[in-house]
Each structure stands twice: as structure tokens, then as C-alpha cells.
PDB file of N, CA and C in Angstrom:
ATOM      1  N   UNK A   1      31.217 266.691 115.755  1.00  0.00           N
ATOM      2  CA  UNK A   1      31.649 267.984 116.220  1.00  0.00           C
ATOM      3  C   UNK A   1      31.999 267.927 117.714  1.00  0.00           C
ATOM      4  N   UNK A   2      30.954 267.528 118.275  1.00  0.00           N
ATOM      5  CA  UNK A   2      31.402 267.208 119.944  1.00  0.00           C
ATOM      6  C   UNK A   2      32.148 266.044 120.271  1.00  0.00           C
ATOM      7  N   UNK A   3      32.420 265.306 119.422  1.00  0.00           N
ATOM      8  CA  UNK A   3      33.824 264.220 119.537  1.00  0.00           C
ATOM      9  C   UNK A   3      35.126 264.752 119.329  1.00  0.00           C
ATOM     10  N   UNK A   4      35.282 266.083 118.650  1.00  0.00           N
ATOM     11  CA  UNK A   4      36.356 266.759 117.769  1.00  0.00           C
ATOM     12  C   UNK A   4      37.028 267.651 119.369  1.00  0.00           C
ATOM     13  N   UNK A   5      35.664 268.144 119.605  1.00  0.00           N
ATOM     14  CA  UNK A   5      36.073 269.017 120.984  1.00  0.00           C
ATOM     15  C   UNK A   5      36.698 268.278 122.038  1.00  0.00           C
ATOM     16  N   UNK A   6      36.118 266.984 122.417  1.00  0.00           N
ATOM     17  CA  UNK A   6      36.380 266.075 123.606  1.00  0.00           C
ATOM     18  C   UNK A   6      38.056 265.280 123.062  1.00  0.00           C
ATOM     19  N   UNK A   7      38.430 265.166 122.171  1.00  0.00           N
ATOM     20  CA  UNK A   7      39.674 264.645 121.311  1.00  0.00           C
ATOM     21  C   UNK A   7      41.003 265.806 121.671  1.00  0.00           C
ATOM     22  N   UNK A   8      40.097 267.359 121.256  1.00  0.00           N
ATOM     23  CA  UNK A   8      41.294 268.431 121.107  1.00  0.00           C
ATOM     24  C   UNK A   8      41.250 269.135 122.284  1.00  0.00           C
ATOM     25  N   UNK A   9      40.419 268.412 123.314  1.00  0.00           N
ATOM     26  CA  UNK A   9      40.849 269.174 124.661  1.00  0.00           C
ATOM     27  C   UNK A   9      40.625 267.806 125.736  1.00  0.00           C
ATOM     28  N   UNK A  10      41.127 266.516 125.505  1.00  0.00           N
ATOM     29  CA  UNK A  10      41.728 265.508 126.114  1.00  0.00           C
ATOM     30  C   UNK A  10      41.811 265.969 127.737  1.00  0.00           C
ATOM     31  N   UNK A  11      42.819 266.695 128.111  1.00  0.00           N
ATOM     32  CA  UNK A  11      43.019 267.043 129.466  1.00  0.00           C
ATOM     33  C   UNK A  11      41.876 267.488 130.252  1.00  0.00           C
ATOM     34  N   UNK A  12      41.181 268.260 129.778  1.00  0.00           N
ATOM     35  CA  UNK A  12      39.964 268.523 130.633  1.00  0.00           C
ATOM     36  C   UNK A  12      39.269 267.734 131.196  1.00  0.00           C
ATOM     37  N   UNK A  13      39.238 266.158 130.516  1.00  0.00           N
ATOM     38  CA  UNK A  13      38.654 264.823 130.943  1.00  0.00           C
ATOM     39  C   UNK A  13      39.220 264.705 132.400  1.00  0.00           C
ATOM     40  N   UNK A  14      40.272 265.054 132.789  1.00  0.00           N
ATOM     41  CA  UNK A  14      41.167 264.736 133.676  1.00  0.00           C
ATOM     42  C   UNK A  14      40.594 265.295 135.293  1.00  0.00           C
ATOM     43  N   UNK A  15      39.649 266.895 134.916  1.00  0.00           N
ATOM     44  CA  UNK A  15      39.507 267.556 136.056  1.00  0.00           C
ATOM     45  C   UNK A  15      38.554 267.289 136.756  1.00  0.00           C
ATOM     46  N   UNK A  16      37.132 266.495 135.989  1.00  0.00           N
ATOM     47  CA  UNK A  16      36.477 265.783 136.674  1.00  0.00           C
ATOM     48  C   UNK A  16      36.634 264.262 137.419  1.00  0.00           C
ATOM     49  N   UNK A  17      37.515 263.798 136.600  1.00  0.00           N
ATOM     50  CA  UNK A  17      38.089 262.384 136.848  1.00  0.00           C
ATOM     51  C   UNK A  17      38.827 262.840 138.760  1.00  0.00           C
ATOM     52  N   UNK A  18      39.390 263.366 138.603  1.00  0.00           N
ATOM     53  CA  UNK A  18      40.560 263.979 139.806  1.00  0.00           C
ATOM     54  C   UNK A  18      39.391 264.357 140.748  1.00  0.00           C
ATOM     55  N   UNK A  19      38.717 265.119 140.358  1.00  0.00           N
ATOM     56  CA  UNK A  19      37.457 265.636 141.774  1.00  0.00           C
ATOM     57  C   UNK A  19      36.678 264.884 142.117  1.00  0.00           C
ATOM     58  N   UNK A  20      36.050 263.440 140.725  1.00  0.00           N
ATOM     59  CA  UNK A  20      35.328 262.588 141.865  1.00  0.00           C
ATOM     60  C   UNK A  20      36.366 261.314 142.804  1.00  0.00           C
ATOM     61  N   UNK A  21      38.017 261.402 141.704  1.00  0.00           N
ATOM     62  CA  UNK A  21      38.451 260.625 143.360  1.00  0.00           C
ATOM     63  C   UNK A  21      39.104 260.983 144.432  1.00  0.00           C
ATOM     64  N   UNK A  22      38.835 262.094 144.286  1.00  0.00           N
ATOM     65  CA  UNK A  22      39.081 262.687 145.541  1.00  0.00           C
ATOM     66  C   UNK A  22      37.994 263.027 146.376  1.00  0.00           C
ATOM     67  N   UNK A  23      36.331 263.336 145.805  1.00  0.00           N
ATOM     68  CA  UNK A  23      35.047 262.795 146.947  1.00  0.00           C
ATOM     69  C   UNK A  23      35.247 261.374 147.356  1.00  0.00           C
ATOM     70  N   UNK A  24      35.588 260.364 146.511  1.00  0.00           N
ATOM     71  CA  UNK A  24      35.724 259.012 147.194  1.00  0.00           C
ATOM     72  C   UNK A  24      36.660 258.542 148.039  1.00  0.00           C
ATOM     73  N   UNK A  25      37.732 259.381 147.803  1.00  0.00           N
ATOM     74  CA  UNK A  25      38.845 259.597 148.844  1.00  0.00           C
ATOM     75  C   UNK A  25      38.243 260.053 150.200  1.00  0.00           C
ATOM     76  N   UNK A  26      37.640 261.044 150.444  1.00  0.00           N
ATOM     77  CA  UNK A  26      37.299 261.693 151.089  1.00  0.00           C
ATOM     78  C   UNK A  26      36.253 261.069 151.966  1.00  0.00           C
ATOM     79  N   UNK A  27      35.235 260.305 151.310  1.00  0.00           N
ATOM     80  CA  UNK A  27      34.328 259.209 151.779  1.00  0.00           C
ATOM     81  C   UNK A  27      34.750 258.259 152.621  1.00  0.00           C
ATOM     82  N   UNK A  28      36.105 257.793 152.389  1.00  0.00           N
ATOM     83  CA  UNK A  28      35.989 256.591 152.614  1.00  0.00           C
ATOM     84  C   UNK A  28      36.791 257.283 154.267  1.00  0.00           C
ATOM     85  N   UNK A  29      37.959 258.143 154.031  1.00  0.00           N
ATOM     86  CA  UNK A  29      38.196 259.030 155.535  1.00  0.00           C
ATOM     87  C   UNK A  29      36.877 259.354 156.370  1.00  0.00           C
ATOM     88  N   UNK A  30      36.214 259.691 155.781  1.00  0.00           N
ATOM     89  CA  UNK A  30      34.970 259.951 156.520  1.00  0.00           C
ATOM     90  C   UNK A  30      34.216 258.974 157.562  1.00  0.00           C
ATOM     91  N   UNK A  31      33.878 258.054 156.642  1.00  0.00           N
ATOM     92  CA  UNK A  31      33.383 257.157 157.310  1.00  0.00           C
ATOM     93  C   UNK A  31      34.267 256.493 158.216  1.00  0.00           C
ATOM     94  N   UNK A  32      35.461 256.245 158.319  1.00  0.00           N
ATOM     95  CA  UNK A  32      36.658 255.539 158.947  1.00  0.00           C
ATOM     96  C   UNK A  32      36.362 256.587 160.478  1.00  0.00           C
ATOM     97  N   UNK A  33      36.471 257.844 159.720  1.00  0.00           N
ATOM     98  CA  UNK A  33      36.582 257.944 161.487  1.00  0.00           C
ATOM     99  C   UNK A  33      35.091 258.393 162.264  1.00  0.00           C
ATOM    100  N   UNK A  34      33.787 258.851 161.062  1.00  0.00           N
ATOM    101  CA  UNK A  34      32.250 257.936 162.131  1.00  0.00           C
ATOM    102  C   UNK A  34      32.685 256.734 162.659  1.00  0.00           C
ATOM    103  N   UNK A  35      33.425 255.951 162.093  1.00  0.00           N
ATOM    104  CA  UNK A  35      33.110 254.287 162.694  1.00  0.00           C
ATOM    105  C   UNK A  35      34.238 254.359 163.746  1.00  0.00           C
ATOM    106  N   UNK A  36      34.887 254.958 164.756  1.00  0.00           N
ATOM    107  CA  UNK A  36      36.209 254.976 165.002  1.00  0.00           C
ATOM    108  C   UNK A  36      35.026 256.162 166.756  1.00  0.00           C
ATOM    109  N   UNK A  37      33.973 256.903 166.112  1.00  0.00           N
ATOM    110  CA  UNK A  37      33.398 257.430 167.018  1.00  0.00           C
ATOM    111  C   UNK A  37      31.922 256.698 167.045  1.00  0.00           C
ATOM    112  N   UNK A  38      31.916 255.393 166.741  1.00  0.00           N
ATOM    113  CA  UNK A  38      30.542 254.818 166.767  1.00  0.00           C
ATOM    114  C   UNK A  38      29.396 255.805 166.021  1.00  0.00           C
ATOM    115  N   UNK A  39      29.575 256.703 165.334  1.00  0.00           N
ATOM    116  CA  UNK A  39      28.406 257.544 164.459  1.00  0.00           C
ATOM    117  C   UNK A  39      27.644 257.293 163.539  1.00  0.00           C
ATOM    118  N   UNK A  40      26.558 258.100 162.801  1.00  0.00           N
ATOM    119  CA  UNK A  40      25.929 257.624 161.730  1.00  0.00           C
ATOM    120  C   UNK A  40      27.269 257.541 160.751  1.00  0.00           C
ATOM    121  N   UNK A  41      27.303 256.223 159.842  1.00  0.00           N
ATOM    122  CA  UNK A  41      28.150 255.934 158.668  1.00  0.00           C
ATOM    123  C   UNK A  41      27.557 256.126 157.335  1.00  0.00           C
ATOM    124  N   UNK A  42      28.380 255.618 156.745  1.00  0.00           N
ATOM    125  CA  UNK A  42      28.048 256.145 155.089  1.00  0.00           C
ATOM    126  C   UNK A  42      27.921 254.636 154.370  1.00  0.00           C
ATOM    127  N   UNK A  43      26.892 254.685 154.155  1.00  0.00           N
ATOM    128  CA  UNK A  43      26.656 253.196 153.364  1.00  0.00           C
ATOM    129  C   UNK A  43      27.806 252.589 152.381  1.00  0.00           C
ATOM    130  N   UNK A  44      27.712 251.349 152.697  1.00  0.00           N
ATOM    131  CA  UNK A  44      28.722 250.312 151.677  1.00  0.00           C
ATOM    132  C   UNK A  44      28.362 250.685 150.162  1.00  0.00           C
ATOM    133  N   UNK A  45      27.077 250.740 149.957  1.00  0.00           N
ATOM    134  CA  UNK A  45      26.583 250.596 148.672  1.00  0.00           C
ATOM    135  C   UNK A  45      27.226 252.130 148.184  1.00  0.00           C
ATOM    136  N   UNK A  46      27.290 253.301 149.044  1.00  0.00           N
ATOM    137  CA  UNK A  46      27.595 254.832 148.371  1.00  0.00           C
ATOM    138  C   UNK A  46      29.141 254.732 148.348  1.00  0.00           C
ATOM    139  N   UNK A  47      29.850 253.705 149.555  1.00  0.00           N
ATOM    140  CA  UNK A  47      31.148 254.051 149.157  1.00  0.00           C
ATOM    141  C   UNK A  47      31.875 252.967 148.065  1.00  0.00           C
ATOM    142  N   UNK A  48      31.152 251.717 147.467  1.00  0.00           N
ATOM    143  CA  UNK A  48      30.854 251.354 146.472  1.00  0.00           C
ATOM    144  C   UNK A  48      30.648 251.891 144.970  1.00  0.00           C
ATOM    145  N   UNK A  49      30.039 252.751 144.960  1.00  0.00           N
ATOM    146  CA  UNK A  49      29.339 253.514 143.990  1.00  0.00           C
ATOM    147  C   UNK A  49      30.427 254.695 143.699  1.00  0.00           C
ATOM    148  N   UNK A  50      30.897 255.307 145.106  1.00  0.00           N
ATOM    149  CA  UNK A  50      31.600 256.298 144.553  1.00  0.00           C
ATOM    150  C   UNK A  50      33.080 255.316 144.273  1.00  0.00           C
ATOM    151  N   UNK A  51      33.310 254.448 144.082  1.00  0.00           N
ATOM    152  CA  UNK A  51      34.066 253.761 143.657  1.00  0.00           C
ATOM    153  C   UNK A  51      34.002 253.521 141.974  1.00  0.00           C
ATOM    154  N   UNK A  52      32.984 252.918 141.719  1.00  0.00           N
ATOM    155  CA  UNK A  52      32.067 253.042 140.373  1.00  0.00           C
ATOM    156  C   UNK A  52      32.297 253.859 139.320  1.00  0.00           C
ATOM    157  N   UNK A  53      31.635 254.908 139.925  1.00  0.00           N
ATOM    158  CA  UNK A  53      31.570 256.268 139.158  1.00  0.00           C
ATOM    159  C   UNK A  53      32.896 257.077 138.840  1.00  0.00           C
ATOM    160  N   UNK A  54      33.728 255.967 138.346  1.00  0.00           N
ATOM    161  CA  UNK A  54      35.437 257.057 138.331  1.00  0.00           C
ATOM    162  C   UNK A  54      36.101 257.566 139.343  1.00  0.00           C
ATOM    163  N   UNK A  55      35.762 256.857 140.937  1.00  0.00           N
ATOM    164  CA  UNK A  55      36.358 257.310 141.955  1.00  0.00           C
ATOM    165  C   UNK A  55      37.242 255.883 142.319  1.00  0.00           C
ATOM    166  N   UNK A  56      37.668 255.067 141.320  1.00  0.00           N
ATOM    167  CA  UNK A  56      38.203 254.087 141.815  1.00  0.00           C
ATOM    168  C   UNK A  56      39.696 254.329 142.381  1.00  0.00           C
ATOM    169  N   UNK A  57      40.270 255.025 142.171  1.00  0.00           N
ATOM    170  CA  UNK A  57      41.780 255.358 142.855  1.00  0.00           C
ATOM    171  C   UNK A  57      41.520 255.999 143.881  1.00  0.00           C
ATOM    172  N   UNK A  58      40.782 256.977 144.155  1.00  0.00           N
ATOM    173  CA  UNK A  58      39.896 257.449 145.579  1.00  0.00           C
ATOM    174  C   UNK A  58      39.913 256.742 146.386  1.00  0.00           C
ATOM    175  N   UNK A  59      38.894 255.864 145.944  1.00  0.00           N
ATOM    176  CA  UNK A  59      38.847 254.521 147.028  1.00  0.00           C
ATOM    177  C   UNK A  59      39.725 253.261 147.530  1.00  0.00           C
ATOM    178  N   UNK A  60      40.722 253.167 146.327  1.00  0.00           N
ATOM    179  CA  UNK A  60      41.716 252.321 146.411  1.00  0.00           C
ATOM    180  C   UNK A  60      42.596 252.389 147.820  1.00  0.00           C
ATOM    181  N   UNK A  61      42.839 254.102 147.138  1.00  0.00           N
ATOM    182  CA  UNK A  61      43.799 254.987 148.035  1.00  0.00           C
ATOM    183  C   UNK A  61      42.804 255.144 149.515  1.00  0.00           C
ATOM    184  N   UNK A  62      42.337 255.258 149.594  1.00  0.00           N
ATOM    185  CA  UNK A  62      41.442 255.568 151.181  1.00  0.00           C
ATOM    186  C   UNK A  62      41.109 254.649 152.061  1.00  0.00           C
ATOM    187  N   UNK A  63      40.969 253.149 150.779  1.00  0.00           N
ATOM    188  CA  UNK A  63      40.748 251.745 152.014  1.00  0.00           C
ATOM    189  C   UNK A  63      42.379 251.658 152.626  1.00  0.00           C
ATOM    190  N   UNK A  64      43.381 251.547 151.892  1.00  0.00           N
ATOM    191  CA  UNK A  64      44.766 251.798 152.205  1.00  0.00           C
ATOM    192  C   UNK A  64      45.349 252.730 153.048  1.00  0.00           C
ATOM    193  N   UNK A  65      45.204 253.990 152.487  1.00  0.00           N
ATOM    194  CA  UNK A  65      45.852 254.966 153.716  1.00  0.00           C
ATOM    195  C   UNK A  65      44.341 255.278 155.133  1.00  0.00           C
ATOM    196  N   UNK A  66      43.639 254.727 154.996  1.00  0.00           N
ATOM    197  CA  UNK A  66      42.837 254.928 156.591  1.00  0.00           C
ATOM    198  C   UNK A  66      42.471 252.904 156.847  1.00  0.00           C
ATOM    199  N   UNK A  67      43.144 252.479 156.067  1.00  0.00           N
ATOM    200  CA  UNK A  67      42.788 251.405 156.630  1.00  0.00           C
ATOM    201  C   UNK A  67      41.226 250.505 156.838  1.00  0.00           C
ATOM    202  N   UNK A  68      40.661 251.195 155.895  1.00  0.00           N
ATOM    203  CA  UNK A  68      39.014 250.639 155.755  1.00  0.00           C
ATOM    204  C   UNK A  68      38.589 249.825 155.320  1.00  0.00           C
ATOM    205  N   UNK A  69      37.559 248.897 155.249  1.00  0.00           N
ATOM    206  CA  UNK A  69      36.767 248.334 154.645  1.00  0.00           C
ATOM    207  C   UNK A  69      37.581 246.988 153.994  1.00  0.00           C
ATOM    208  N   UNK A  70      39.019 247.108 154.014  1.00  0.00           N
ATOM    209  CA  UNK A  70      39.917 246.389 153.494  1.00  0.00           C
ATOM    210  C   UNK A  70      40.127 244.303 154.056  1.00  0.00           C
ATOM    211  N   UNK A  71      38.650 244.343 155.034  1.00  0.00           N
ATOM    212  CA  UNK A  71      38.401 243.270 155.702  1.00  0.00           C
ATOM    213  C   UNK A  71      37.207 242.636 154.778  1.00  0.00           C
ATOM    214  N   UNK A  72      36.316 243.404 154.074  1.00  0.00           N
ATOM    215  CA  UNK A  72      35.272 242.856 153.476  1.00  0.00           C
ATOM    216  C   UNK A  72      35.779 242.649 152.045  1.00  0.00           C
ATOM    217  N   UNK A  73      35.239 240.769 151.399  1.00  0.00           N
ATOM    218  CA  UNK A  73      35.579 240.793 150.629  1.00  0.00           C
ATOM    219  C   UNK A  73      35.081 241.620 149.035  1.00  0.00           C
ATOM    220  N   UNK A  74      33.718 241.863 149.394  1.00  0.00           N
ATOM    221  CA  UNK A  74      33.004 242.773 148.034  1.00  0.00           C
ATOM    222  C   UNK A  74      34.217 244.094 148.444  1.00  0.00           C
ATOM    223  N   UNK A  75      34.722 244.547 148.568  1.00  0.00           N
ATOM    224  CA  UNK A  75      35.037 245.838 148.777  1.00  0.00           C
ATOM    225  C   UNK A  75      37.059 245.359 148.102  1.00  0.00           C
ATOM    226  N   UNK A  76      37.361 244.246 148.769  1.00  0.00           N
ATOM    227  CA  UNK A  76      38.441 243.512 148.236  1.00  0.00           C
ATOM    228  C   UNK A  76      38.815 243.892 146.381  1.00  0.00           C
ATOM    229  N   UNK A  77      37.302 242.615 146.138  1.00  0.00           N
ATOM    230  CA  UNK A  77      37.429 242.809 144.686  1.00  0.00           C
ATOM    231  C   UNK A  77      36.882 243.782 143.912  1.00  0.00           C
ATOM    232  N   UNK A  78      35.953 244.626 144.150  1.00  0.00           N
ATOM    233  CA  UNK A  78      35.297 245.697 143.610  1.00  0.00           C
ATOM    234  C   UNK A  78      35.996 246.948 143.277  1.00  0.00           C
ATOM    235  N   UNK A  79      36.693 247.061 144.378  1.00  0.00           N
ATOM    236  CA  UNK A  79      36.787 248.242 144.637  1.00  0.00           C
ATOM    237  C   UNK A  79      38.770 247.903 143.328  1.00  0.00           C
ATOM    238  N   UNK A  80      39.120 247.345 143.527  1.00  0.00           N
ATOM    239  CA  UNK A  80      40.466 247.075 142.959  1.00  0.00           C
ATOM    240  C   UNK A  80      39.739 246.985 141.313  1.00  0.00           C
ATOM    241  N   UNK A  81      39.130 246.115 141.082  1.00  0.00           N
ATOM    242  CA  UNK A  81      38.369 245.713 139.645  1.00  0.00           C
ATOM    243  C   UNK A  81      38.064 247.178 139.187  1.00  0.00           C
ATOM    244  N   UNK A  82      37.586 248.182 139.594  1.00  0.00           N
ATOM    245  CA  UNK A  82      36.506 249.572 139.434  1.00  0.00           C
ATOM    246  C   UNK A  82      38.259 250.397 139.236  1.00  0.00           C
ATOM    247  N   UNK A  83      38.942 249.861 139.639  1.00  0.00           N
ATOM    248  CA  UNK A  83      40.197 250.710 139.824  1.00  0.00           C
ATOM    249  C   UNK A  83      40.853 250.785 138.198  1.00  0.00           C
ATOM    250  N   UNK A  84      41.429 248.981 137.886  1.00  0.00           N
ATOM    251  CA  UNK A  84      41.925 248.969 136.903  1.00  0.00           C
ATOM    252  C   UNK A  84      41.116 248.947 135.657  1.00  0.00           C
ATOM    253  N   UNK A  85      39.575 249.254 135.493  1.00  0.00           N
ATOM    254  CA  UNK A  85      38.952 249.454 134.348  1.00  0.00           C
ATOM    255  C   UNK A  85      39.193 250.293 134.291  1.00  0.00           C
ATOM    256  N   UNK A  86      38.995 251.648 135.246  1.00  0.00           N
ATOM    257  CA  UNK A  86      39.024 253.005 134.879  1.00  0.00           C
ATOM    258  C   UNK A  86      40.499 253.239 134.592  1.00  0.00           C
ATOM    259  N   UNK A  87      41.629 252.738 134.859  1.00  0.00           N
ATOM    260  CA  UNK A  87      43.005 253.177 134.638  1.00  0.00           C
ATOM    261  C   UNK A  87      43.002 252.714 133.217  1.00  0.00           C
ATOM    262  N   UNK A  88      42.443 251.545 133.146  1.00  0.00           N
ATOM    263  CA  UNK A  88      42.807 250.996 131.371  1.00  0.00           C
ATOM    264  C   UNK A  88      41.289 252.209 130.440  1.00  0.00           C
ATOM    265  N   UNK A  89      41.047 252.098 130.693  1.00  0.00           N
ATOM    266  CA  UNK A  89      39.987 253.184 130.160  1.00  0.00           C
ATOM    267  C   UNK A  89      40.754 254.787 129.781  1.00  0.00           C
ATOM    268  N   UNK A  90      41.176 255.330 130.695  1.00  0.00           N
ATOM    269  CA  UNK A  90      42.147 256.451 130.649  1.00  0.00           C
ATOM    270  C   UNK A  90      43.172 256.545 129.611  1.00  0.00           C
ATOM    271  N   UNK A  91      43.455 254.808 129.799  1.00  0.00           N
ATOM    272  CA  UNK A  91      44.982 254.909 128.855  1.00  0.00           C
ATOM    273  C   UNK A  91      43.960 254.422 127.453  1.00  0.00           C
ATOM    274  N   UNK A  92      43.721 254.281 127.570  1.00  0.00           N
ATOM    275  CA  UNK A  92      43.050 253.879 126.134  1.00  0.00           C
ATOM    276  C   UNK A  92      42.528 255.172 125.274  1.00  0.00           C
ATOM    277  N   UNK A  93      41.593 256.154 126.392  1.00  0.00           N
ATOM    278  CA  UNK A  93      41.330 257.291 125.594  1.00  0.00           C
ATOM    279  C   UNK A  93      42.399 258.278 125.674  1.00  0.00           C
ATOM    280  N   UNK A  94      43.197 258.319 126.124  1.00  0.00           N
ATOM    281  CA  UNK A  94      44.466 259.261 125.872  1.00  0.00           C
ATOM    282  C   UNK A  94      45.858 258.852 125.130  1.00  0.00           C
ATOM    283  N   UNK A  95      45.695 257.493 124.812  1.00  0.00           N
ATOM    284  CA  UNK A  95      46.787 256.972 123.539  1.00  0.00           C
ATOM    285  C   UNK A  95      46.238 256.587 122.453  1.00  0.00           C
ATOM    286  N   UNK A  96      44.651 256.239 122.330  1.00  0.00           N
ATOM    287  CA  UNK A  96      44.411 256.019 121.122  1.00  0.00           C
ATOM    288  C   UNK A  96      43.566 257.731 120.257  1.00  0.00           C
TER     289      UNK A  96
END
């Protein structure tokens, strides 16, 4: 019954997907410019995580357009890897 619902309303998957990468988006600006004013930062491991947790285009997009983290290699492969599971994941539950 609750597979039937999550099947016939597909798109709704979409609105949480979109809001956590855009907190990880948002994270990773964040921290770019604490570190830019020497301030308290936001841990590797949280902007990691919000990478993780379905914020992988967030983060993709945020080491890229602010220029972050894009020197360390865990953040290299993680953060790209966390990217294209969740994109193949997407396409998988919305074409099959």
C-alpha cells in the first residue's frame, strides 16, 4: 500500500531530494567564506555527510562554484562517487 503511494506520487521524492542539496550547497558556501574570515568552520566529516545523505549535487556544485575543498583528495572522490550513485539511483526509481 505504501509502495503504491510512493510509485503514484514519484515527484514528491524530488522535494526533499532538492532541499537537502541545496543545505549542502549552502554548507559548503558557508564554510568557504568562515575559512576566507579565519572563523569557526564546519567539519569535513558534516560537509561529507551532507554529501551522503542525497546532497551530492549540493556539494558537487558548491566545491565548484565557491571553489572548496576541491584540493583534498577524500572530498575529490567522495564527494563525485556520492554524486553519481544518487543520480543513477534517481534514474532508476523514476524509469523503472
Amino acid at each position: 500500500m505504501f509502495l503504491d503511494w510512493i510509485m503514484d506520487n514519484r515527484i514528491l521524492i524530488l522535494i526533499p531530494y532538492v532541499i537537502l542539496n541545496l543545505i549542502s550547497f549552502s554548507l559548503y558556501g558557508i564554510d568557504k567564506a568562515k575559512a576566507k574570515k579565519k572563523a569557526w568552520r564546519i567539519s569535513e566529516k558534516t560537509l561529507l555527510l551532507s554529501a551522503a545523505i542525497f546532497g551530492g549535487i549540493g556539494a558537487f556544485t558548491g566545491m565548484r562554484i565557491f571553489r572548496h575543498k576541491t584540493q583534498h583528495l577524500q572530498f575529490q572522490i567522495l564527494v563525485p562517487l556520492c554524486t553519481i550513485v544518487q543520480i543513477a539511483l534517481l534514474v532508476a526509481f523514476f524509469v523503472l
